[in-house]
C-alpha atoms as a PDB file:
ATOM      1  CA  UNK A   1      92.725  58.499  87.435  1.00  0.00           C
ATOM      2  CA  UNK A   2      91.405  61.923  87.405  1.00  0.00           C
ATOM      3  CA  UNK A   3      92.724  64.815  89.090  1.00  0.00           C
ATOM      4  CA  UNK A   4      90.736  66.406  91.474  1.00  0.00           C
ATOM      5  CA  UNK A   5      91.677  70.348  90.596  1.00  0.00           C
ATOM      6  CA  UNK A   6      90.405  72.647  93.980  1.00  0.00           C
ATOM      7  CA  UNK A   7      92.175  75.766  93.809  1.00  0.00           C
ATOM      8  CA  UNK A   8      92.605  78.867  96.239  1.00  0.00           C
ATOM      9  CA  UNK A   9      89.902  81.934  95.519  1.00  0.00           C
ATOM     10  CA  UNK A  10      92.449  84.622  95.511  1.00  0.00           C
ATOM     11  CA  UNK A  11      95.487  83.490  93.807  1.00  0.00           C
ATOM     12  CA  UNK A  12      94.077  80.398  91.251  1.00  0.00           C
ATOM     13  CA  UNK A  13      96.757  78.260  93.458  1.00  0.00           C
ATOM     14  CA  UNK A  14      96.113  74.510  93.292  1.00  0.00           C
ATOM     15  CA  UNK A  15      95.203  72.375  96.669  1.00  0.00           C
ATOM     16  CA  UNK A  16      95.828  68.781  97.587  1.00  0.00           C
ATOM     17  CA  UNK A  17      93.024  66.526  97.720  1.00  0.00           C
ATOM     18  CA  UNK A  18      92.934  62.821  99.516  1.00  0.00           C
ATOM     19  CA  UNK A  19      91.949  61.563  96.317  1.00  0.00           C
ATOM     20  CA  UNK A  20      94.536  62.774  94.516  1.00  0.00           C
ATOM     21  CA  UNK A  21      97.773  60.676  93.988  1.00  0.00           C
ATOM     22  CA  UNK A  22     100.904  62.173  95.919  1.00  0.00           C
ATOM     23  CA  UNK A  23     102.998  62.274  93.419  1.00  0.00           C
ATOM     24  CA  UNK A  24     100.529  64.205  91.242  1.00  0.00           C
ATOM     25  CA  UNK A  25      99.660  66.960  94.319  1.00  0.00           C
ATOM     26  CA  UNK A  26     103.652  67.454  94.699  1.00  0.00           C
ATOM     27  CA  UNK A  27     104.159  68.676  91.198  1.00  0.00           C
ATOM     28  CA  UNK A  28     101.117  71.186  91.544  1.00  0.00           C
ATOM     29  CA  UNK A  29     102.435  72.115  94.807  1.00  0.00           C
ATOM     30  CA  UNK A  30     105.688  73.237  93.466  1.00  0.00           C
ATOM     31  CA  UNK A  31     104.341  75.028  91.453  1.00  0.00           C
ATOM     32  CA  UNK A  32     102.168  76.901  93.366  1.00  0.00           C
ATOM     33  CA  UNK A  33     105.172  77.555  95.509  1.00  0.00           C
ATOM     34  CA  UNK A  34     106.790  78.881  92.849  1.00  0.00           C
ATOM     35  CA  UNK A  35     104.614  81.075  92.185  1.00  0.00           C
ATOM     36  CA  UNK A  36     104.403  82.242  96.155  1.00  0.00           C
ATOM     37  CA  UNK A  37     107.572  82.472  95.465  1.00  0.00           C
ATOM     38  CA  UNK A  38     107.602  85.164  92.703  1.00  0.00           C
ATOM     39  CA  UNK A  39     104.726  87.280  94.836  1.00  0.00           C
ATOM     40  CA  UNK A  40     106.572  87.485  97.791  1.00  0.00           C
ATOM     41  CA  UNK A  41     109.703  88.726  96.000  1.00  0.00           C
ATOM     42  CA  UNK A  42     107.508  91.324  94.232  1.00  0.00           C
ATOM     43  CA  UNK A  43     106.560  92.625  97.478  1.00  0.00           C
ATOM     44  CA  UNK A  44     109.691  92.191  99.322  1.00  0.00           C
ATOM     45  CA  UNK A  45     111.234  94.880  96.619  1.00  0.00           C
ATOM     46  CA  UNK A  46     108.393  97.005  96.766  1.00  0.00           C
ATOM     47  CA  UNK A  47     108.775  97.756 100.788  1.00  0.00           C
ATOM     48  CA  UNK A  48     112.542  97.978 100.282  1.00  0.00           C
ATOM     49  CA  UNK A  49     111.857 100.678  97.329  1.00  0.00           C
ATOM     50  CA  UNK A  50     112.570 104.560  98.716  1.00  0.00           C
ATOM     51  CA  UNK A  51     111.040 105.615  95.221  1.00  0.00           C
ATOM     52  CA  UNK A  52     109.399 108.853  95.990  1.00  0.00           C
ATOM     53  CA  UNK A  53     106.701 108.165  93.764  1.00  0.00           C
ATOM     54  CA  UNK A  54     105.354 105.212  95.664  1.00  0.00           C
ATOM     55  CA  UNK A  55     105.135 107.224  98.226  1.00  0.00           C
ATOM     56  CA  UNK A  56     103.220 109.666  96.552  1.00  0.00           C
ATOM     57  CA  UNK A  57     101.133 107.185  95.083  1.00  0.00           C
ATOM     58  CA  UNK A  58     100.156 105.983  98.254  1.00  0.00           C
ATOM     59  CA  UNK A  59      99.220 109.520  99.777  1.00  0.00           C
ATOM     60  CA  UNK A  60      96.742 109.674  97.038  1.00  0.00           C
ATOM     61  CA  UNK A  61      95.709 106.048  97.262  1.00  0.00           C
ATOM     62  CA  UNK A  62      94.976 107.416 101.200  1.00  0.00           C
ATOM     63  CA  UNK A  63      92.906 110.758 100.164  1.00  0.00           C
ATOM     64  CA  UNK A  64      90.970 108.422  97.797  1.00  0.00           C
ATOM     65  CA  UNK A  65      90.257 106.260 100.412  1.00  0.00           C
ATOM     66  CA  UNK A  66      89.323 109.107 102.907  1.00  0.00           C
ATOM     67  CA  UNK A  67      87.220 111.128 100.651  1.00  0.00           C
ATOM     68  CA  UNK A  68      85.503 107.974  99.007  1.00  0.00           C
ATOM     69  CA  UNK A  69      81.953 109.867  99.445  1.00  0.00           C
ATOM     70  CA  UNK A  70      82.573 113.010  98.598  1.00  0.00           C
ATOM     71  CA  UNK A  71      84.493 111.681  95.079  1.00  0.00           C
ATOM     72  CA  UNK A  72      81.347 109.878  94.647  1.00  0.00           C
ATOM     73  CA  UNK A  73      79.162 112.436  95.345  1.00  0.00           C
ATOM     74  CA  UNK A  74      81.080 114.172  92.677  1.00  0.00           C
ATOM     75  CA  UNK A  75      80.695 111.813  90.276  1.00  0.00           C
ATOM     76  CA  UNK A  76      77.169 110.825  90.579  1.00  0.00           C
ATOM     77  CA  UNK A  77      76.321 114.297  90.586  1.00  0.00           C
ATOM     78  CA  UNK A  78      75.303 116.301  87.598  1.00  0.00           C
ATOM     79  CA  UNK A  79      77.977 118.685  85.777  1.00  0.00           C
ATOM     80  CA  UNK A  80      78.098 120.643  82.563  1.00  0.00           C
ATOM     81  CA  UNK A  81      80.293 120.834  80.405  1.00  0.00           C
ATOM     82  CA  UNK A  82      81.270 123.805  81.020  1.00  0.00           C
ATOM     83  CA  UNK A  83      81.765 123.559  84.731  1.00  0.00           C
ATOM     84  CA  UNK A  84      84.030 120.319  83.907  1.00  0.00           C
ATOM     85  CA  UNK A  85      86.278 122.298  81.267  1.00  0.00           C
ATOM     86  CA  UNK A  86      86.911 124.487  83.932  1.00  0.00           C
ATOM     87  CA  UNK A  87      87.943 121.647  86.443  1.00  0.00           C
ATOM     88  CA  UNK A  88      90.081 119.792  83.866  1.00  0.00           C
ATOM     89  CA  UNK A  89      90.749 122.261  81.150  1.00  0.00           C
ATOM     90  CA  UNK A  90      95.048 122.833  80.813  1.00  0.00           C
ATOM     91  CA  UNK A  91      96.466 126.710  80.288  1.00  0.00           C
ATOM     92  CA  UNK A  92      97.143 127.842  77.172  1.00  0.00           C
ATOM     93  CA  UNK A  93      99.596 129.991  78.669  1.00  0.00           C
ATOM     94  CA  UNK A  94     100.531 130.774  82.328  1.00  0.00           C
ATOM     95  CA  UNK A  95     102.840 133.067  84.094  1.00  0.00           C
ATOM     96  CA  UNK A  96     103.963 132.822  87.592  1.00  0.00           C
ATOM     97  CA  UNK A  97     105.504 134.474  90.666  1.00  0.00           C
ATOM     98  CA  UNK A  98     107.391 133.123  93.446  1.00  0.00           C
ATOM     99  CA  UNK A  99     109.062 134.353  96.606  1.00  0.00           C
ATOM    100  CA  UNK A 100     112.598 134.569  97.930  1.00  0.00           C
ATOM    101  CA  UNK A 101     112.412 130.703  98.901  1.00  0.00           C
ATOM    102  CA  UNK A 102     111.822 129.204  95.319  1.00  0.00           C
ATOM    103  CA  UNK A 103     107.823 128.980  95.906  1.00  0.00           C
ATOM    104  CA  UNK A 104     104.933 129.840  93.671  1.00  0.00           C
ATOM    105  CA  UNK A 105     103.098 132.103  95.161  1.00  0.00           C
ATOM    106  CA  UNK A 106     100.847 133.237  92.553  1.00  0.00           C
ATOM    107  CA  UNK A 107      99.924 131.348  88.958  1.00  0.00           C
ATOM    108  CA  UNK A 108      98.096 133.184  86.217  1.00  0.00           C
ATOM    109  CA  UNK A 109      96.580 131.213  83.837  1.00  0.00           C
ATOM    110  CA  UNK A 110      94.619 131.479  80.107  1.00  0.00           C
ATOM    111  CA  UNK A 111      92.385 128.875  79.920  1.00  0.00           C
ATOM    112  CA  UNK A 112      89.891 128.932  76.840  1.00  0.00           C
ATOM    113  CA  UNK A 113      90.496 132.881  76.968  1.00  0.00           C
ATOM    114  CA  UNK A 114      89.969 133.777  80.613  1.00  0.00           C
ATOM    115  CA  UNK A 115      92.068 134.322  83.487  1.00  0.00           C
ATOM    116  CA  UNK A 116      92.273 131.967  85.539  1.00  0.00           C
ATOM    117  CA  UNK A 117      94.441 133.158  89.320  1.00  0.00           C
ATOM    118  CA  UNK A 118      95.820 130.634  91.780  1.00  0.00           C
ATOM    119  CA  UNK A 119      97.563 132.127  95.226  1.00  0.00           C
ATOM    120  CA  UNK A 120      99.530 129.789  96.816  1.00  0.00           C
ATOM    121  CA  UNK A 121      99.908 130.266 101.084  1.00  0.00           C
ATOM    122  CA  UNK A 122     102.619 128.030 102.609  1.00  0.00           C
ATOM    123  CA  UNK A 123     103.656 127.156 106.469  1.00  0.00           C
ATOM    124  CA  UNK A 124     106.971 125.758 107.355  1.00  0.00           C
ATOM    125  CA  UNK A 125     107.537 125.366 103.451  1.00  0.00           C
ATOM    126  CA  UNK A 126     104.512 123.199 102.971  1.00  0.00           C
ATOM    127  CA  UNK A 127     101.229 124.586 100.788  1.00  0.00           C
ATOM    128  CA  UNK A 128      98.850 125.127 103.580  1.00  0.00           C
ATOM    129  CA  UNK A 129      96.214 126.794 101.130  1.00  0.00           C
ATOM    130  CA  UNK A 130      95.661 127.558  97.434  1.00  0.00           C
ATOM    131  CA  UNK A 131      92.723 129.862  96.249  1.00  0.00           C
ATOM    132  CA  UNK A 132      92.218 129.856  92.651  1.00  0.00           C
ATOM    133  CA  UNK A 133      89.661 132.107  90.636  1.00  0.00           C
ATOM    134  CA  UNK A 134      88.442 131.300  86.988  1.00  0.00           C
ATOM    135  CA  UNK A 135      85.176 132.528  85.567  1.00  0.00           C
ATOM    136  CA  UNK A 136      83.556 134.420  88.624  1.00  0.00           C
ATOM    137  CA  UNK A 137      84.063 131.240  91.146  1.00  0.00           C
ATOM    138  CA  UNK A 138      86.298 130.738  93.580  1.00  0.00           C
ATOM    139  CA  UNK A 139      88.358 127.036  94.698  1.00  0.00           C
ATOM    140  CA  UNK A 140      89.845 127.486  98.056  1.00  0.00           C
ATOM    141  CA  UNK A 141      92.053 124.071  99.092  1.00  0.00           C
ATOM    142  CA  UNK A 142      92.941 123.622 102.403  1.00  0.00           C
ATOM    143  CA  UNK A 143      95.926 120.798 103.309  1.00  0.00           C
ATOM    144  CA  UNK A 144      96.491 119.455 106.694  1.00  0.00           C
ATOM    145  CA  UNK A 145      99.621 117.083 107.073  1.00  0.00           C
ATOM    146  CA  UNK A 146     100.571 114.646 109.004  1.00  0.00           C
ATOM    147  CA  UNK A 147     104.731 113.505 109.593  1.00  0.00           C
ATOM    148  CA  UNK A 148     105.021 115.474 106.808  1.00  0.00           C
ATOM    149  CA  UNK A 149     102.749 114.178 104.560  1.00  0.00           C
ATOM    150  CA  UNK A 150      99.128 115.540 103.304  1.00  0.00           C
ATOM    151  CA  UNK A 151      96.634 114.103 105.732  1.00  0.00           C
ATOM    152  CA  UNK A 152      93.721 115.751 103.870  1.00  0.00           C
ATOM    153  CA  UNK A 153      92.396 118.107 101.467  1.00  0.00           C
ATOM    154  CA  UNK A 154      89.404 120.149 102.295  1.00  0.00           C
ATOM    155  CA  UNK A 155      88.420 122.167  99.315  1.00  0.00           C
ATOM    156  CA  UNK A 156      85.353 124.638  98.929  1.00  0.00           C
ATOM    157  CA  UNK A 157      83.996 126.179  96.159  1.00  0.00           C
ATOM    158  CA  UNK A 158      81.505 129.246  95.390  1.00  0.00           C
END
């Protein structure tokens, strides 16, 4: 007799059918249990995790999700090469200075032979701005926080 093979759409997980013999639905249910099983673990230890980076992974995951259209909008939108060396490009040297707490408050930067000059502006110890200068433009982020955590980033540039 032939096995009648449904399955679940999400997981690939195989489901009993009436003309299926018991015995053979039993041994496919196990094993989709099993596998259950193993998922359920997976995300029992990732809840119980106080890994920091987690954490930070979901704050991004969140600002992603937030600022969906404007990401979009970036990345539909037409940009030189130029403009996207500037966004990406990494220092070829830096200095920086930092106040009596331990904070950066200012970061020059080299990048393909011009300056580029980030000020940092905190509140209670968080970064509440950071206005950075390369090439004759200016990138002025704005953070907002929530419990602690970044709520959103509003960022401007001319």
């Amino acid at each position: 007799m032939t096995i009648v093979d449904d399955r679940t759409e999400h997981l690939d997980l195989p489901l009993p059918h009436w003309d299926n013999l018991l015995w053979d639905d039993v041994i496919r249910l196990r094993k989709a249990l099993v596998v259950l099983d193993a998922k359920v673990r997976l995300l029992d230890e990732l809840l119980a995790s106080d890994d920091v980076g987690l954490d930070a992974l979901q704050e991004l995951v969140n600002a992603i999700k937030e600022n969906y259209a404007s990401i979009e909008d970036i990345l539909t939108s037409k940009l030189n090469v130029a403009e996207f060396h500037r966004l990406i490009a990494p220092a070829d040297s830096a200095s920086y200075e930092y106040d009596e707490g331990g904070n950066v408050v200012s970061a020059t930067e080299s990048v393909g032979g011009k300056p580029r000059v980030s000020q940092y502006f905190y509140n209670d110890g968080l970064v509440e701005k950071v206005v950075a200068t390369y090439d004759g433009k200016t990138r002025t982020e704005t953070y907002t926080y929530s419990n602690g955590r970044v709520a959103s980033i509003a960022v401007v540039e001319n």
